[in-house]
C-alpha atoms as a PDB file:
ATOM      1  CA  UNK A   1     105.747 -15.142  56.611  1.00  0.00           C
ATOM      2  CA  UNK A   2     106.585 -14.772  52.968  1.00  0.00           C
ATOM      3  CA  UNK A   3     104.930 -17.807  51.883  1.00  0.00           C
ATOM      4  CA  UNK A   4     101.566 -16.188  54.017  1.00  0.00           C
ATOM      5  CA  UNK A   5     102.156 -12.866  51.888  1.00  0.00           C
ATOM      6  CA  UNK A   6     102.589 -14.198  48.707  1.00  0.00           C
ATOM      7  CA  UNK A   7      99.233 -16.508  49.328  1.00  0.00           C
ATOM      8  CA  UNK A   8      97.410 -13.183  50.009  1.00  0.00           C
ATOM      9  CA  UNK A   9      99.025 -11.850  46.955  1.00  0.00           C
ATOM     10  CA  UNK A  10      97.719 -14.573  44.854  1.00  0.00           C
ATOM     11  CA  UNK A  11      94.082 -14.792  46.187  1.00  0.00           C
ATOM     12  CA  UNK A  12      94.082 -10.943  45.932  1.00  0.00           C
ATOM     13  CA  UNK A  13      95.525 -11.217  42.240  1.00  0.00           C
ATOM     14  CA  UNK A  14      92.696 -13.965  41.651  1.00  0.00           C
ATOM     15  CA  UNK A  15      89.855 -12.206  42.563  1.00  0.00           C
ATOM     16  CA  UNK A  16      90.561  -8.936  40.840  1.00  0.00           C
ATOM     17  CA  UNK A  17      90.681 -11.304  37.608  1.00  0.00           C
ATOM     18  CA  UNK A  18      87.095 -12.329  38.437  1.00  0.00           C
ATOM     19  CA  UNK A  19      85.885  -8.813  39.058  1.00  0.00           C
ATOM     20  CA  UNK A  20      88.000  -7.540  35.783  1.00  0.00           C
ATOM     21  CA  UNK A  21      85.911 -10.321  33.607  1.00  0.00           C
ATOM     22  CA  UNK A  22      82.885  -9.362  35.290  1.00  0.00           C
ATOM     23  CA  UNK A  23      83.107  -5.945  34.377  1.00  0.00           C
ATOM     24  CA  UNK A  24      83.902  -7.116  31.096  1.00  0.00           C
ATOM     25  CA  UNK A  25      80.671  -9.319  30.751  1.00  0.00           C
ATOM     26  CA  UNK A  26      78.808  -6.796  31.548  1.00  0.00           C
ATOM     27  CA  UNK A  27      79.661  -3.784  29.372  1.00  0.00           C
ATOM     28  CA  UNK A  28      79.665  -6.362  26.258  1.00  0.00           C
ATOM     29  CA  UNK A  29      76.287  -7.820  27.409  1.00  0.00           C
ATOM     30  CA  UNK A  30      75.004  -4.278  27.925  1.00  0.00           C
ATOM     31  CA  UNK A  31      76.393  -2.745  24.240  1.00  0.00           C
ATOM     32  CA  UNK A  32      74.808  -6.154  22.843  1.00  0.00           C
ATOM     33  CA  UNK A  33      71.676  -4.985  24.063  1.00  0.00           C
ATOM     34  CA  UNK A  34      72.118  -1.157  23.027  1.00  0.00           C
ATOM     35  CA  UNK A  35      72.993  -2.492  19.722  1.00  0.00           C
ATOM     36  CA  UNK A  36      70.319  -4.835  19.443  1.00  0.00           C
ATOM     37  CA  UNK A  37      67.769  -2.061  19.877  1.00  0.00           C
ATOM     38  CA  UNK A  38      67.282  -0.234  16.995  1.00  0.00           C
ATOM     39  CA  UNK A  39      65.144   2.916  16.626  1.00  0.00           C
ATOM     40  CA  UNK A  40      64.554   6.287  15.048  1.00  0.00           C
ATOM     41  CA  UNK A  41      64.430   9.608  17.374  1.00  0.00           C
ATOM     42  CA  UNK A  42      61.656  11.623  15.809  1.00  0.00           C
ATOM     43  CA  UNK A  43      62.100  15.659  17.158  1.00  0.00           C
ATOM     44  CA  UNK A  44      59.025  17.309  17.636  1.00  0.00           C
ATOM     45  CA  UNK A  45      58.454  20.851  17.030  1.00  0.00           C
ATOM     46  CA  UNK A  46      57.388  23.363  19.924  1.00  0.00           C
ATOM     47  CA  UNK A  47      53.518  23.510  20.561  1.00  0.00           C
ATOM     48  CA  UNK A  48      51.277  23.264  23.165  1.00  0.00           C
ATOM     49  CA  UNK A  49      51.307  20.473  24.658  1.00  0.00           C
ATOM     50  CA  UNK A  50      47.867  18.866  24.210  1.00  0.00           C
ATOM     51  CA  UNK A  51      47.585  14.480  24.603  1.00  0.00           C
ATOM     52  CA  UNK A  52      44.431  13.726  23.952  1.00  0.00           C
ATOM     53  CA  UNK A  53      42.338  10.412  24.279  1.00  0.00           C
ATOM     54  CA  UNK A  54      40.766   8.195  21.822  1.00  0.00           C
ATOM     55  CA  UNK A  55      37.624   6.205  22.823  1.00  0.00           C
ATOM     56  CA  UNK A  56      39.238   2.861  22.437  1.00  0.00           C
ATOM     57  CA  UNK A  57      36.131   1.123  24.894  1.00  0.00           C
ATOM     58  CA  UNK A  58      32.911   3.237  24.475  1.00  0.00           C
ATOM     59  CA  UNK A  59      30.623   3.231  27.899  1.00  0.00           C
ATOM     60  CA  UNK A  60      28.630   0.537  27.099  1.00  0.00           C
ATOM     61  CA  UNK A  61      31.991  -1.775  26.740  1.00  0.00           C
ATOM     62  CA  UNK A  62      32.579  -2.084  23.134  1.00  0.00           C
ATOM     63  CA  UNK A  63      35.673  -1.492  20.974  1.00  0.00           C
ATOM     64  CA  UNK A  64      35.471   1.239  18.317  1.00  0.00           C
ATOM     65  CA  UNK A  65      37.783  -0.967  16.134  1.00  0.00           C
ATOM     66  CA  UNK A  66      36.570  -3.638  13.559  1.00  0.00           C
ATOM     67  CA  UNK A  67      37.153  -7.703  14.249  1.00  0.00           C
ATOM     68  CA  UNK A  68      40.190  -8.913  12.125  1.00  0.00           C
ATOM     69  CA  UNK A  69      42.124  -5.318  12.772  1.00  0.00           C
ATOM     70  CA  UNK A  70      45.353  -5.206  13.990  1.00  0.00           C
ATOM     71  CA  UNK A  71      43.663  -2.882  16.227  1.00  0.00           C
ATOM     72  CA  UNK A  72      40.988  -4.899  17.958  1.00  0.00           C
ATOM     73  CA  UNK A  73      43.870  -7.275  18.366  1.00  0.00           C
ATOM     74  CA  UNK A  74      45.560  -5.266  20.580  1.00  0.00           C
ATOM     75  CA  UNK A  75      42.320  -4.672  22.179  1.00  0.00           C
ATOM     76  CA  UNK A  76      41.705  -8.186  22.904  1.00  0.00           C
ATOM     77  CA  UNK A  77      45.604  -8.680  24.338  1.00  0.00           C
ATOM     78  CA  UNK A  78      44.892  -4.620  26.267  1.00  0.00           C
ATOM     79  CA  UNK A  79      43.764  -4.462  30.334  1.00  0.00           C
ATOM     80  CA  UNK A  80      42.491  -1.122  31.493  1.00  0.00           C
ATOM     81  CA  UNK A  81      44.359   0.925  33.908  1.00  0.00           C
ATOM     82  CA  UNK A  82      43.233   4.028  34.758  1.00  0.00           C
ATOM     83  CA  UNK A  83      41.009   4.220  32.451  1.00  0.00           C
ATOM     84  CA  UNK A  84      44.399   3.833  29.881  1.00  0.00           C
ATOM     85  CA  UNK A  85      44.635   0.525  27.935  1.00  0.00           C
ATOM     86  CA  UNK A  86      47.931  -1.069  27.890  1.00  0.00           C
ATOM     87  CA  UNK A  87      49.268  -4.003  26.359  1.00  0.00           C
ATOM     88  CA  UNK A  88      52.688  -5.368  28.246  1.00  0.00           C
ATOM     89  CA  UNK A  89      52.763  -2.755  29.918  1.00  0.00           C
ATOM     90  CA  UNK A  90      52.928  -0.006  27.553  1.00  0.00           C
ATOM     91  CA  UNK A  91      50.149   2.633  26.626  1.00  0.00           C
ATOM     92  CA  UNK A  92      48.234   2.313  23.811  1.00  0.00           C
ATOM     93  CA  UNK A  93      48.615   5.250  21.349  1.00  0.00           C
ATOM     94  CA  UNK A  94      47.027   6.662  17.987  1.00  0.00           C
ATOM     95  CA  UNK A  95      49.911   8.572  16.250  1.00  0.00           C
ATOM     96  CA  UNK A  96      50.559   9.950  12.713  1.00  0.00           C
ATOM     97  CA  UNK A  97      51.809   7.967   9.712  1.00  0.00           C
ATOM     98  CA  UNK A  98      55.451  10.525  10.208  1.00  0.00           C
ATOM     99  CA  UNK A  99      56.631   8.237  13.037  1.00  0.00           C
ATOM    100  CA  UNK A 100      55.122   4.773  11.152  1.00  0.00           C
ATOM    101  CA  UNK A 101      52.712   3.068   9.653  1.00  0.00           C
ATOM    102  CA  UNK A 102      52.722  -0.295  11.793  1.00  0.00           C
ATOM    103  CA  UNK A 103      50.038  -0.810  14.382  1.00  0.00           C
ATOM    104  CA  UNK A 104      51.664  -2.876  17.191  1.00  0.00           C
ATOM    105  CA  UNK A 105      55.097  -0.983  17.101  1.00  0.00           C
ATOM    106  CA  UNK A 106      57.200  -0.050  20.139  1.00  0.00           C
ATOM    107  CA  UNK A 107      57.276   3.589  20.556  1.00  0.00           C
ATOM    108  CA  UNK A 108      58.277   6.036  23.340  1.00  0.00           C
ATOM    109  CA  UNK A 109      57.134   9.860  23.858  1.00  0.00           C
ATOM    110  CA  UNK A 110      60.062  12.034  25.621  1.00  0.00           C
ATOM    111  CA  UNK A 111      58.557  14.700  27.235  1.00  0.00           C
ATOM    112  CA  UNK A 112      60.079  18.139  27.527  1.00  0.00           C
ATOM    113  CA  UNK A 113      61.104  17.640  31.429  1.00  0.00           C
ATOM    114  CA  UNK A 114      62.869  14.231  30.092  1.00  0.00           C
ATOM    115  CA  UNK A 115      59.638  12.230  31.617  1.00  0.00           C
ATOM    116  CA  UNK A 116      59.569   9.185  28.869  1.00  0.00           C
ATOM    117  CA  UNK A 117      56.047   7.370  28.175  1.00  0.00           C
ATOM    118  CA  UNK A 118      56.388   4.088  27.340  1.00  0.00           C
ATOM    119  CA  UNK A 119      53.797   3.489  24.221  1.00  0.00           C
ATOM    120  CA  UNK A 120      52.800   0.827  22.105  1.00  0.00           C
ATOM    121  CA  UNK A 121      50.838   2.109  18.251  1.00  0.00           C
ATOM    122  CA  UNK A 122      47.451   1.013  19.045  1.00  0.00           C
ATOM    123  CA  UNK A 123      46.004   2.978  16.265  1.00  0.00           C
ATOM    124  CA  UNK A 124      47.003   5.383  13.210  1.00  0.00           C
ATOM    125  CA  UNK A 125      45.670   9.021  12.667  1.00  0.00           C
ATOM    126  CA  UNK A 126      44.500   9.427   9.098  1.00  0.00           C
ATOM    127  CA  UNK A 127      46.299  11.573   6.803  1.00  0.00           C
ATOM    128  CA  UNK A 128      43.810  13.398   6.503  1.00  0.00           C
ATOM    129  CA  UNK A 129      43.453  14.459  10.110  1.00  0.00           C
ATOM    130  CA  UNK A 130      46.602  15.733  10.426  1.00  0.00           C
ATOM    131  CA  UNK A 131      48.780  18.454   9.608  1.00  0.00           C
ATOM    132  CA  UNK A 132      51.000  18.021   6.121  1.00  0.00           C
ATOM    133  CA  UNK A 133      53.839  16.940   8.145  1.00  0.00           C
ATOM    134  CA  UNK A 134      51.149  13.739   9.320  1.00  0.00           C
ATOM    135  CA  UNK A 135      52.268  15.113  13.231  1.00  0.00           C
ATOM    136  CA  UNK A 136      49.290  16.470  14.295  1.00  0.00           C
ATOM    137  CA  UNK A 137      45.661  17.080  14.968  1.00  0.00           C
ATOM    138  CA  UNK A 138      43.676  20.105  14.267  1.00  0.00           C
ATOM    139  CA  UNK A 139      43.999  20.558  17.946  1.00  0.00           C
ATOM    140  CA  UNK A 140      47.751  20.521  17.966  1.00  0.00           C
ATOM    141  CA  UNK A 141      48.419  17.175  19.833  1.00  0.00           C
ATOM    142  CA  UNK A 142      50.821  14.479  18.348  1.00  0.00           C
ATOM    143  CA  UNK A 143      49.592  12.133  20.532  1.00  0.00           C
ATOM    144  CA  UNK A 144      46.647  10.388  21.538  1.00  0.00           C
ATOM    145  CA  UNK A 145      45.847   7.782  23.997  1.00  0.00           C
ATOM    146  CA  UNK A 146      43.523   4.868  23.699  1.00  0.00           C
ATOM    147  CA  UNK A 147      40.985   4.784  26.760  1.00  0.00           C
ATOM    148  CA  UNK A 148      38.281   2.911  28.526  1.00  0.00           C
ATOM    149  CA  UNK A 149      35.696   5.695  28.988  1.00  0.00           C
ATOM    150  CA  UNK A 150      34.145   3.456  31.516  1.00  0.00           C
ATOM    151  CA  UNK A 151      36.736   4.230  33.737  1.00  0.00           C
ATOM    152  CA  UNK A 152      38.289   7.255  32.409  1.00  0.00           C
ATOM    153  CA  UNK A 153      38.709  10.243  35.310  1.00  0.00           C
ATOM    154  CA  UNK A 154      35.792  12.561  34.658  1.00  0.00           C
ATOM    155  CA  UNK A 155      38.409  15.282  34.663  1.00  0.00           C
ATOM    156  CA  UNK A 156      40.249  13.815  31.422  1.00  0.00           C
ATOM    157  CA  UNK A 157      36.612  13.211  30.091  1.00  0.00           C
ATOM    158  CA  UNK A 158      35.479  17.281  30.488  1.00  0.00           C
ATOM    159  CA  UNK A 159      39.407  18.417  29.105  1.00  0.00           C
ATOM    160  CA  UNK A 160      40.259  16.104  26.812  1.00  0.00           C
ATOM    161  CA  UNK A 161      43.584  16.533  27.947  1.00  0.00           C
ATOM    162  CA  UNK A 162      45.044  13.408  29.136  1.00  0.00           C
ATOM    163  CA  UNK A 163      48.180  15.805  30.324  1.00  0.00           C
ATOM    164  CA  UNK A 164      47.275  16.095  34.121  1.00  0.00           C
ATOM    165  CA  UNK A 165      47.023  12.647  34.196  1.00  0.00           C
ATOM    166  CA  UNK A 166      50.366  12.280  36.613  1.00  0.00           C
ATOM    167  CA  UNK A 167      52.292  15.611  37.294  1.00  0.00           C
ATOM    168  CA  UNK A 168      55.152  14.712  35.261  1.00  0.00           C
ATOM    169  CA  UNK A 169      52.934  14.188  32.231  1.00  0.00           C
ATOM    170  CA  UNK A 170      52.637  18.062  31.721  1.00  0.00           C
ATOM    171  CA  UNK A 171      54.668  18.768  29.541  1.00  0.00           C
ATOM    172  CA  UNK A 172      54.683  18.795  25.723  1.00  0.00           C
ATOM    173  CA  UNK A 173      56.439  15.834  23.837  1.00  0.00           C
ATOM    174  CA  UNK A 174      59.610  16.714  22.497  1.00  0.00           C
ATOM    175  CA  UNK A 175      60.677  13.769  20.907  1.00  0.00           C
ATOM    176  CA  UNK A 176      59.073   9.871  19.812  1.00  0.00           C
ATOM    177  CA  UNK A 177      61.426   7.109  20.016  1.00  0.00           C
ATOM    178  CA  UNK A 178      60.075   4.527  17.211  1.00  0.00           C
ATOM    179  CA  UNK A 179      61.622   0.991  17.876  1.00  0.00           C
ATOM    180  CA  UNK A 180      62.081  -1.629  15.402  1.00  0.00           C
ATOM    181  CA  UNK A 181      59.995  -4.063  17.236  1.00  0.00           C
ATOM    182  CA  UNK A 182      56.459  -4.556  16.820  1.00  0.00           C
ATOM    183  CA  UNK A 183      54.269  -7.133  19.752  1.00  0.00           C
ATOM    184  CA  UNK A 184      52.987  -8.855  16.325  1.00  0.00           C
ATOM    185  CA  UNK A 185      56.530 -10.184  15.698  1.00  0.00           C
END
């Protein structure tokens, strides 16, 4: 009876070892990862909300953006969803030179009810077309997204407001996340 107990006691003692190093694994593979991913939290001051769209496909199927461009890159790898171009995944954006410089980069808008957008830079607002801060337009938006007006909803078209989009997408970004990781590396 002993012998049966201390048996149990052993197996019991064995597989709380495995579990322990699981456990282990795991929160050292998943800080790797956190570490591994750096990136800049940008806050964004109050305002109202606006995302427009930028006519990255024009009706009759052409790219606004010149051959060679990191830009019509991206166009080449995009597919249209929506009406939104996306490249693995992740929406193509035009933002201002504040958050970066580097067409390609990873980037994520936080939205004020915590809804996160997962973005790639598809294109860079001038300067010049933004406020001194290089946030935003003259129309107060921080953000705009690349689009197929072929299949754009006629709604978006007439309000230039991609913000009623999806229901959780209205709502003013409060933050971008800029990653150190770019889909030309």
């Amino acid at each position: 009876m002993s012998q049966v107990i201390l048996f149990t006691m052993k197996t019991i003692a064995k597989k709380a070892a495995v579990l322990i190093l699981v456990l282990i694994l795991m929160v050292l593979q998943s800080t790797a990862v956190f570490a591994a991913e750096k990136k800049k939290i940008y806050k964004i001051p109050e305002y109202n909300g606006f995302k427009s769209y930028e006519r990255g496909i024009l009706e009759n199927g052409k790219t606004i953006f010149h051959k060679g461009t990191k830009q019509f890159e991206l166009q080449k790898r995009a597919k249209t969803r929506n009406g939104f171009r996306k490249v693995k995944g992740r929406y193509l954006v035009a933002i201002g030179s504040r958050f970066t410089k580097n067409i390609g980069q990873y980037v994520t808008l936080i939205l004020e009810n915590g809804y996160k957008i997962p973005c790639i830079v598809g294109d860079q607002k001038a300067d010049q077309d933004t406020d001194a801060s290089h946030t935003f337009t003259e129309n107060e938006c921080c953000s705009e997204f690349i689009v197929d007006m072929r299949t754009l909803d006629e709604d978006i078209k007439e309000k230039g407001d991609v913000s009623n989009f999806r229901k959780a997408w209205d709502s003013p970004v409060s933050a971008i996340i800029v990653y150190e990781k770019n889909v030309f590396d």
